[in-house]
Protein backbone atom coordinates (compact mmCIF):
# COMPACT_ATOMS: atom_id res chain seq x y z
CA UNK A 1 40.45 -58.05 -66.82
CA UNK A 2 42.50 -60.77 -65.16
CA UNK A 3 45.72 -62.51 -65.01
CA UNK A 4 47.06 -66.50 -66.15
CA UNK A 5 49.67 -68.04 -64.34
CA UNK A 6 51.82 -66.60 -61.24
CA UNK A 7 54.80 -64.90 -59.71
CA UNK A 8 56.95 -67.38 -57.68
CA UNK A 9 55.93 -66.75 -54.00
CA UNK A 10 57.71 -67.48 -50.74
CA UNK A 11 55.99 -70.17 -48.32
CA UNK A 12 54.85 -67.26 -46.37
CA UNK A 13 53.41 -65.88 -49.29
CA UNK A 14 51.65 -69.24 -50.13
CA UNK A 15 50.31 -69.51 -46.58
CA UNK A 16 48.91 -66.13 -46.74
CA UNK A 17 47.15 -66.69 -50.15
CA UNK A 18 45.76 -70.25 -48.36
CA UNK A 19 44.51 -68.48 -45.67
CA UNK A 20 42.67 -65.49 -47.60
CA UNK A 21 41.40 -68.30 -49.79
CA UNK A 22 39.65 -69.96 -46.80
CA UNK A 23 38.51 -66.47 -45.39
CA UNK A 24 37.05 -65.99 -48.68
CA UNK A 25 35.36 -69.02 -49.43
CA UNK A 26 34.17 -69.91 -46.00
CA UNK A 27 32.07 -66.11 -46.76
CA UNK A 28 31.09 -67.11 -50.41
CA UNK A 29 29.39 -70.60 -48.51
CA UNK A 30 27.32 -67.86 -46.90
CA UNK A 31 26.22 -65.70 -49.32
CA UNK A 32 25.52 -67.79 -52.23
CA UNK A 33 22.18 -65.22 -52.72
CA UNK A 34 24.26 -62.47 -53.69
CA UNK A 35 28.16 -62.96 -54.53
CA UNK A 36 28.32 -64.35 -57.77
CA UNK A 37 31.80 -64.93 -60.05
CA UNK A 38 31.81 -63.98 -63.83
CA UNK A 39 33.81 -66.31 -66.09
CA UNK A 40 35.92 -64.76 -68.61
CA UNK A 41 38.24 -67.30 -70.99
CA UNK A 42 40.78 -64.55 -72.76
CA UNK A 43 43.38 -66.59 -70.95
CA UNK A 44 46.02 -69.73 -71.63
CA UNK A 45 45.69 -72.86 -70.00
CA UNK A 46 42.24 -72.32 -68.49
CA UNK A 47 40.69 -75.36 -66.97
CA UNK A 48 38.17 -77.08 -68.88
CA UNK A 49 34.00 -75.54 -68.50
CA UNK A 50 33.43 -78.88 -67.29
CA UNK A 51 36.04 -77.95 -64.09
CA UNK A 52 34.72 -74.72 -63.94
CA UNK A 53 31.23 -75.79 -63.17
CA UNK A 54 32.61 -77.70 -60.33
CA UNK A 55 34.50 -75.21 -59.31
CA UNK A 56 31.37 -73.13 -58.59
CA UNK A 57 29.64 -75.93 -57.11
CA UNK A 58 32.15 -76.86 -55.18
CA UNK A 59 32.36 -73.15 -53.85
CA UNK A 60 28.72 -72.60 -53.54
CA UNK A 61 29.06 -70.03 -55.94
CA UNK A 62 25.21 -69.57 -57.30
CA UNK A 63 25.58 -67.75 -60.45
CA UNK A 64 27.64 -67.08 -63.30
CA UNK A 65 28.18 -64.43 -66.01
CA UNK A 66 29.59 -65.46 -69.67
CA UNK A 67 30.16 -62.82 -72.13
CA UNK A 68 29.08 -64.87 -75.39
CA UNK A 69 28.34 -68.43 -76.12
CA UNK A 70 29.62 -71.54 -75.10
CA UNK A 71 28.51 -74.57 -75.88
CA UNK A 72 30.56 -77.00 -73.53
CA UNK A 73 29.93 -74.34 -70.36
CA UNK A 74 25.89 -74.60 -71.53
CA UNK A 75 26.48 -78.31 -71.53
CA UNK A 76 27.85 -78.31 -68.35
CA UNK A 77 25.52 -76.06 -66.62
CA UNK A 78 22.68 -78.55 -67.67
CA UNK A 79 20.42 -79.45 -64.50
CA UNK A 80 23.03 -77.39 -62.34
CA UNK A 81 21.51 -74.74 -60.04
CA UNK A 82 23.65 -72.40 -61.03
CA UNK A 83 22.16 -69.13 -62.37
CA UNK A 84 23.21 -68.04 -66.01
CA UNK A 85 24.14 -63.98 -66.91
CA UNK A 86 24.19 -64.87 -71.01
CA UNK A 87 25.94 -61.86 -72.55
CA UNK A 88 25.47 -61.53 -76.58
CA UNK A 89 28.29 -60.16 -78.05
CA UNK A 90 28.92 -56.54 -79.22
CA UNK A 91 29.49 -57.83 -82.79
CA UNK A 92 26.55 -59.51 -83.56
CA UNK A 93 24.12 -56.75 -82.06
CA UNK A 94 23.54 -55.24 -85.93
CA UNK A 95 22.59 -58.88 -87.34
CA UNK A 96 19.87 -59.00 -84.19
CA UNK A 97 18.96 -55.75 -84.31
CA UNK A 98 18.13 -55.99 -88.09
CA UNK A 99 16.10 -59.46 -88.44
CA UNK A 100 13.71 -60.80 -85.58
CA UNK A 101 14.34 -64.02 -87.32
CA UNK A 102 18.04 -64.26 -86.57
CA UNK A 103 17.22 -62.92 -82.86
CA UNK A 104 14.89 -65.43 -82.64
CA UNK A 105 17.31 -68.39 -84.56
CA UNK A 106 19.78 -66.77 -81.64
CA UNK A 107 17.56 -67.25 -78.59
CA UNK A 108 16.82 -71.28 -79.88
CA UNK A 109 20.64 -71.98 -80.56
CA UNK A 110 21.35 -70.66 -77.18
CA UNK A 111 18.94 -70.84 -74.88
CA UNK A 112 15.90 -72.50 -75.58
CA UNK A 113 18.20 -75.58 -76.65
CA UNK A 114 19.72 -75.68 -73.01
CA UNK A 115 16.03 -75.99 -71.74
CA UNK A 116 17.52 -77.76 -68.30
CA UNK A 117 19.96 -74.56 -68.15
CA UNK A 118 18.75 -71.69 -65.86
CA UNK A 119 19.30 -68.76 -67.49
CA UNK A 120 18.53 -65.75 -65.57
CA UNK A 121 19.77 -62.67 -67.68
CA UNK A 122 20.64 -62.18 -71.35
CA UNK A 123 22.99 -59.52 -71.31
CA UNK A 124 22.63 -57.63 -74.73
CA UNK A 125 25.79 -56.24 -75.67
CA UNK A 126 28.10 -54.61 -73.09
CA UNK A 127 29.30 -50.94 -71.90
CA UNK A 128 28.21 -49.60 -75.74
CA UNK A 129 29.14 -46.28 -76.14
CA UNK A 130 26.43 -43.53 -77.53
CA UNK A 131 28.91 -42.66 -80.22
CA UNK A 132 30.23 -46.09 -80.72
CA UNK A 133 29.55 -48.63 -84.13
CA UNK A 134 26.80 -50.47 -81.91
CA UNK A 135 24.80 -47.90 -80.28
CA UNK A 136 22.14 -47.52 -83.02
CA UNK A 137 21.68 -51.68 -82.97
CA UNK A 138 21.43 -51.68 -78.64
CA UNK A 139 17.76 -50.90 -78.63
CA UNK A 140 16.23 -52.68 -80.90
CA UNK A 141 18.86 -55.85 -80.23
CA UNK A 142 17.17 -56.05 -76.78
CA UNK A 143 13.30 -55.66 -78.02
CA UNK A 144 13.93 -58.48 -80.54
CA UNK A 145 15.81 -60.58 -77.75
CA UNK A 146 12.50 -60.07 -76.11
CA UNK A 147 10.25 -60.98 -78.63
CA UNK A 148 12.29 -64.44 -79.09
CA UNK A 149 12.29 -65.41 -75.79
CA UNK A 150 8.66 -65.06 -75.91
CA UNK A 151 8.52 -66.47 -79.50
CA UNK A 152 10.23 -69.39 -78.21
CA UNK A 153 7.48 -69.67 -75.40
CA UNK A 154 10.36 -68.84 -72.80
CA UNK A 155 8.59 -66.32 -71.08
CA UNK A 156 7.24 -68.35 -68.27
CA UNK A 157 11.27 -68.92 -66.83
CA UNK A 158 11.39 -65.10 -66.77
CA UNK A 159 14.40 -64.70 -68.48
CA UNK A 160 15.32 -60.93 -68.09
CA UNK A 161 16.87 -58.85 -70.79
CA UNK A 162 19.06 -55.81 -69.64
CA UNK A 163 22.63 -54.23 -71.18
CA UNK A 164 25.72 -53.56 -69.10
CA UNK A 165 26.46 -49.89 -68.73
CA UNK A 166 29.67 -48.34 -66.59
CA UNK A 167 30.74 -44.97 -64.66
CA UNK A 168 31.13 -43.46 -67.80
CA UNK A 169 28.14 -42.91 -68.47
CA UNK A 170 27.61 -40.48 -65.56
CA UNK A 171 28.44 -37.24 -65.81
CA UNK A 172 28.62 -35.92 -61.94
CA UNK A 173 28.78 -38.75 -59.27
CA UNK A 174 29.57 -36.50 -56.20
CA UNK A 175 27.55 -36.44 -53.83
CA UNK A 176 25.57 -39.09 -54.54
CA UNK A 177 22.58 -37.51 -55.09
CA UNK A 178 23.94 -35.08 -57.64
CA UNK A 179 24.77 -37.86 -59.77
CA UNK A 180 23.19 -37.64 -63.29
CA UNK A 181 23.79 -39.54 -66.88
CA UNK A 182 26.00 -37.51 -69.44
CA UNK A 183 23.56 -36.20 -72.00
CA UNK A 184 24.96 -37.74 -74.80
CA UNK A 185 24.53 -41.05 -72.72
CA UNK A 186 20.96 -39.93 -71.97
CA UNK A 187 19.59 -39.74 -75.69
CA UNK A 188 21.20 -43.35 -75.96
CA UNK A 189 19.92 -44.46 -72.87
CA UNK A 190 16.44 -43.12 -72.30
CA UNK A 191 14.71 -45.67 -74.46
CA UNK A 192 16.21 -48.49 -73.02
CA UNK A 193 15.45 -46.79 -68.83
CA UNK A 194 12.11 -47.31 -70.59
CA UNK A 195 12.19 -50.74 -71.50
CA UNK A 196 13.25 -51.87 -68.72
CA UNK A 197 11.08 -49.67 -66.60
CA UNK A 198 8.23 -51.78 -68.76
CA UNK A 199 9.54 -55.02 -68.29
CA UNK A 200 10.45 -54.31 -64.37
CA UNK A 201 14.40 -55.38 -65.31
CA UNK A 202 16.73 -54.58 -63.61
CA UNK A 203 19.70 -52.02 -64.85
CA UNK A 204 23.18 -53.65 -64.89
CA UNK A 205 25.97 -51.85 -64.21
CA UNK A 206 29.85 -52.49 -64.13
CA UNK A 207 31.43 -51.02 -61.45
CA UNK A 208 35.13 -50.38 -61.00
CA UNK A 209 36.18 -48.13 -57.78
CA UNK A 210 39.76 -49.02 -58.55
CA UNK A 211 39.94 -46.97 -61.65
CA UNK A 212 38.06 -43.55 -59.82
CA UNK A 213 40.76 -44.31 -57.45
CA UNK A 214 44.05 -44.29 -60.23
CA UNK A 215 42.13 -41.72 -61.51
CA UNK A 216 41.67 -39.20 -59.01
CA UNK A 217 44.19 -40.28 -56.13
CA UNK A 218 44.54 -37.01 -55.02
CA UNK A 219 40.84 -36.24 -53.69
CA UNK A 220 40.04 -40.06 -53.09
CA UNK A 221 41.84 -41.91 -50.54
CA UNK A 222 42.46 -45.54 -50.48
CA UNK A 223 40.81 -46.52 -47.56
CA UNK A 224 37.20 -45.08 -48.74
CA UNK A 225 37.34 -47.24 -52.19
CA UNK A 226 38.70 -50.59 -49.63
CA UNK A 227 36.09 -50.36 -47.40
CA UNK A 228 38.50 -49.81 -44.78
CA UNK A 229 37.67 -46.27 -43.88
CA UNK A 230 36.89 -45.95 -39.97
CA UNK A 231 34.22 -42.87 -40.54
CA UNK A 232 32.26 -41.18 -42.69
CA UNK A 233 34.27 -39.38 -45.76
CA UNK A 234 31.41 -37.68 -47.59
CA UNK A 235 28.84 -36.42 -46.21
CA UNK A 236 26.00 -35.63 -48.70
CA UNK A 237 22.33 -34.52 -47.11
CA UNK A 238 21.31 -37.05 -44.02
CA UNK A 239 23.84 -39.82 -45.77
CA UNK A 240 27.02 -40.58 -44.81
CA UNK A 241 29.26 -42.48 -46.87
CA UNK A 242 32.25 -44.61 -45.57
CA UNK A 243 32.86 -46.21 -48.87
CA UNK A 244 32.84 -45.04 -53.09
CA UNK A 245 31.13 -48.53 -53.85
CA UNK A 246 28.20 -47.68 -52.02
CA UNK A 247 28.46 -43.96 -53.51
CA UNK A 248 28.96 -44.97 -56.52
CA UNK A 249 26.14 -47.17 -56.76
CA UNK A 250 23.34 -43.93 -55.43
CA UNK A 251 24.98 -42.04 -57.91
CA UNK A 252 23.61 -44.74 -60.53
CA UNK A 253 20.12 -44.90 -58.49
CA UNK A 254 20.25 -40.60 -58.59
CA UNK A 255 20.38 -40.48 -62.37
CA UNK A 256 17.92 -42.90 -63.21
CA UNK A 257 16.12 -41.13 -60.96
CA UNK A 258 16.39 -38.20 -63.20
CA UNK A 259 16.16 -40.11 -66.40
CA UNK A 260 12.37 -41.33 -65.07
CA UNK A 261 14.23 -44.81 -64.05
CA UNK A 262 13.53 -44.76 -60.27
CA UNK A 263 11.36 -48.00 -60.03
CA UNK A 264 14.55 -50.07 -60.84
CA UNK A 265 16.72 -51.85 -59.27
CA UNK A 266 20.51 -52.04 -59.82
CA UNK A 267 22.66 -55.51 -60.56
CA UNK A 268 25.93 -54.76 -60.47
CA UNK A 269 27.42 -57.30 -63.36
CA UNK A 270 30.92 -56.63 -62.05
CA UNK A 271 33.44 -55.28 -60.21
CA UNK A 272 36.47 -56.20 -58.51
CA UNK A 273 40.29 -54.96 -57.46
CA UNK A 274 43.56 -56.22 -60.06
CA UNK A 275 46.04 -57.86 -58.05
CA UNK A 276 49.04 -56.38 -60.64
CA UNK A 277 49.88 -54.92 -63.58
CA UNK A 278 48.72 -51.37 -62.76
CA UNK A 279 49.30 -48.65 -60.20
CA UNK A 280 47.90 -49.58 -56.76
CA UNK A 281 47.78 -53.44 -58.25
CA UNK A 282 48.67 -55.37 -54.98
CA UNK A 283 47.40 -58.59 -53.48
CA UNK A 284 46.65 -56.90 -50.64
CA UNK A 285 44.10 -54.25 -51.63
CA UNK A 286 42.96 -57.08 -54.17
CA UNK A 287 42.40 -59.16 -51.29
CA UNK A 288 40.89 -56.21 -48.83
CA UNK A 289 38.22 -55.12 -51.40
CA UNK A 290 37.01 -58.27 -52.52
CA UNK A 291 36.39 -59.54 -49.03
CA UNK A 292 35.24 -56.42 -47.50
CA UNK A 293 33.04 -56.38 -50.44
CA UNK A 294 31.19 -59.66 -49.98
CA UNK A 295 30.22 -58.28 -46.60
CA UNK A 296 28.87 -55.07 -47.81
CA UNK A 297 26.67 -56.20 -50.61
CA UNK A 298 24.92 -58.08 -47.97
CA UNK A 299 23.36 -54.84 -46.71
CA UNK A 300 21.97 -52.24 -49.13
CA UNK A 301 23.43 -48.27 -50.12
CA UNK A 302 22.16 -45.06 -47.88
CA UNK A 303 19.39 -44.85 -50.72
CA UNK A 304 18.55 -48.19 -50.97
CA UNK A 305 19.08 -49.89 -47.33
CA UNK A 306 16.97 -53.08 -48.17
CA UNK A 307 19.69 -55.67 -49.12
CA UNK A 308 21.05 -57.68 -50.45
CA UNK A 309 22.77 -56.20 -53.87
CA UNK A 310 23.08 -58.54 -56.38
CA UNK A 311 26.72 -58.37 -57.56
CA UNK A 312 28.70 -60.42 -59.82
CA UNK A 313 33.15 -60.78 -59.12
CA UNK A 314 35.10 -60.10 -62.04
CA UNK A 315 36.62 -62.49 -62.78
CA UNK A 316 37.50 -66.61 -61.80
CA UNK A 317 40.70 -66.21 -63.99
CA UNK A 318 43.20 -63.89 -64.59
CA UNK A 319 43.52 -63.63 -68.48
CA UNK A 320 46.51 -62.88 -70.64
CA UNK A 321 45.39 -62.85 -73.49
CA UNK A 322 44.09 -59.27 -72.53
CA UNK A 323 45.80 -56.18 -72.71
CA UNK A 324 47.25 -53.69 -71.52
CA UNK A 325 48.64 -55.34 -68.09
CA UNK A 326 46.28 -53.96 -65.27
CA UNK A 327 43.13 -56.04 -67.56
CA UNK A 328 45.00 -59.12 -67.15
CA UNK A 329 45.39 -59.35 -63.40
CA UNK A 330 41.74 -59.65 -62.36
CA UNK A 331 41.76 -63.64 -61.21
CA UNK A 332 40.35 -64.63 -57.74
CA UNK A 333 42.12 -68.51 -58.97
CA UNK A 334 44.61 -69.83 -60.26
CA UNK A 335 45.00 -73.62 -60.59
CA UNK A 336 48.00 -75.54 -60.15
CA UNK A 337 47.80 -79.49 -61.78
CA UNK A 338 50.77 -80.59 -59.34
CA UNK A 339 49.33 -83.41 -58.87
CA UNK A 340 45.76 -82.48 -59.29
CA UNK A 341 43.99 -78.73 -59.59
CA UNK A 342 44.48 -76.73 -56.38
CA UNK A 343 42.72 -73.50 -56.11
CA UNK A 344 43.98 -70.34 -54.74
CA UNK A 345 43.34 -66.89 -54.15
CA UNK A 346 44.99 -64.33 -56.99
């Protein structure tokens, strides 16, 4: 979800985009713990993953998520101290999920061959459907991910294995503490709460409060999902909520709760506002929730207070390649080669 290149701005434009840039970054310096940027490449004209990697160091960005392998980013993450969110792809979640020996050939290709790269997640598949072509592979994909990382004597660097879910999968989210998994999500979902549950790994969620806003403007006002609202706009039991991320997120904690998942924690492995292509799609309300967010991940939820959430920005680049237009407009940079890369806020 994210957009490559740029509309032609004015100079006050340019200035404005400079200045949010600085805002931004001088908060990213600060939170390096916490905020973290995924990097998606469905785009023209990306810089190189050995720019990218400066990019984050040069930003103090601390950790990244890639959706599948790359062998030049692994390269250039070696002896970095950036952090590593390895997704394995939806299509090859059948050829794990059927041979230990191919999920273990995977785990030595890709990770233990990057022995000086710190990977912190393997991310096994991402927001499979129960009724989807991958959902019978999901479960055993992750145990024999496990098992390799262990076969591979990796299990010292506590490499954590976990699957990206999204709001879909819950079917009531208001209030908060109502919220519960559909069922048809639960069957799918109840051996892997249990997995993790053994492993103590953390639940990763993607997390959109832009679309529950284009999909529901009439009950949910804009200020709530920006962060911007000056009280509290539901009220559910002693908890007040001034914002949907937070609400969102106890929703998530409620129906694990349910789904005997309560011991874990939530990372949320994205989220993020599109600056076009969409209704609501300004740089704006782009630029309002992603700041606003930074300072509220800091802190924990109503049902969770002890901070700080671990949350991953979706995305570095906008990405054309992508469709339809709302996915591609999803960049916090753009880089201009005139005469060298400049970054600035999307």
């Amino acid at each position: 979800m994210a957009k490559s290149g740029h509309a032609d701005k004015s100079p006050s434009m340019i200035s404005t985009i400079m200045l949010v840039l600085g805002l931004l970054m001088a908060t990213l310096g600060t939170t390096v713990a916490t905020i973290d940027v995924c990097y998606g490449m469905l785009g023209d004209n990306l810089p190189s993953p050995g720019e990218v990697i400066n990019m984050y160091k040069q930003n103090n960005i601390g950790r990244m998520r890639i959706y599948g392998q790359n062998y030049d980013a692994f390269q250039a993450l070696r002896a970095t101290n950036i952090e590593l969110m390895l997704g394995v792809p939806n299509e090859e979640l059948q050829s794990i999920a059927s041979s230990q020996d191919y999920a273990n050939k995977w785990i030595r290709n890709n990770v233990q061959n990057y022995g000086n790269v710190k990977f912190r997640y393997i991310a096994v598949g991402n927001e499979i459907e129960p009724n989807g072509p991958y959902a019978q592979f999901l479960y055993p994909a992750m145990e024999h991910i496990q098992t390799a990382i262990y076969n591979a004597n990796l299990g010292y660097k506590n490499i954590k294995v976990s699957t990206p879910i999204y709001q879909a999968t819950l079917a009531e989210s208001y209030p908060p503490s109502k919220g519960s998994f559909t069922s048809e999500y639960r069957s799918f979902l109840d051996p892997i709460i249990g997995f993790l549950v053994n492993h103590k790994y953390p639940l990763l969620v993607n997390m959109y409060p832009y679309y529950s806003y284009i999909e529901n403007t009439k009950d949910i006002r804009l200020e709530y999902d920006l962060f911007t609202s000056p009280s509290v706009v539901v009220q559910d039991g002693e908890h007040g909520y001034q914002n949907i991320f937070y609400a969102i997120l106890d929703a998530f904690y409620s129906a694990l709760e349910k789904a005997n998942g309560g011991s874990l924690d939530i990372v949320v492995s994205e989220t993020s506002w599109p600056s076009n292509g969409g209704q609501a799609t300004y740089f704006e309300y782009a630029s309002l929730y992603n700041k606003n967010l930074i300072k509220h991940v800091q802190g924990g939820t109503q049902k969770r207070p002890n901070g700080p959430i671990e949350t991953y920005m979706f995305a570095l680049f906008n990405e054309n390649k992508k469709t339809p237009d709302y996915e591609k407009y999803w960049g916090l940079f753009y880089l201009n080669k005139q005469p060298k890369y400049q970054i600035k806020f999307s």
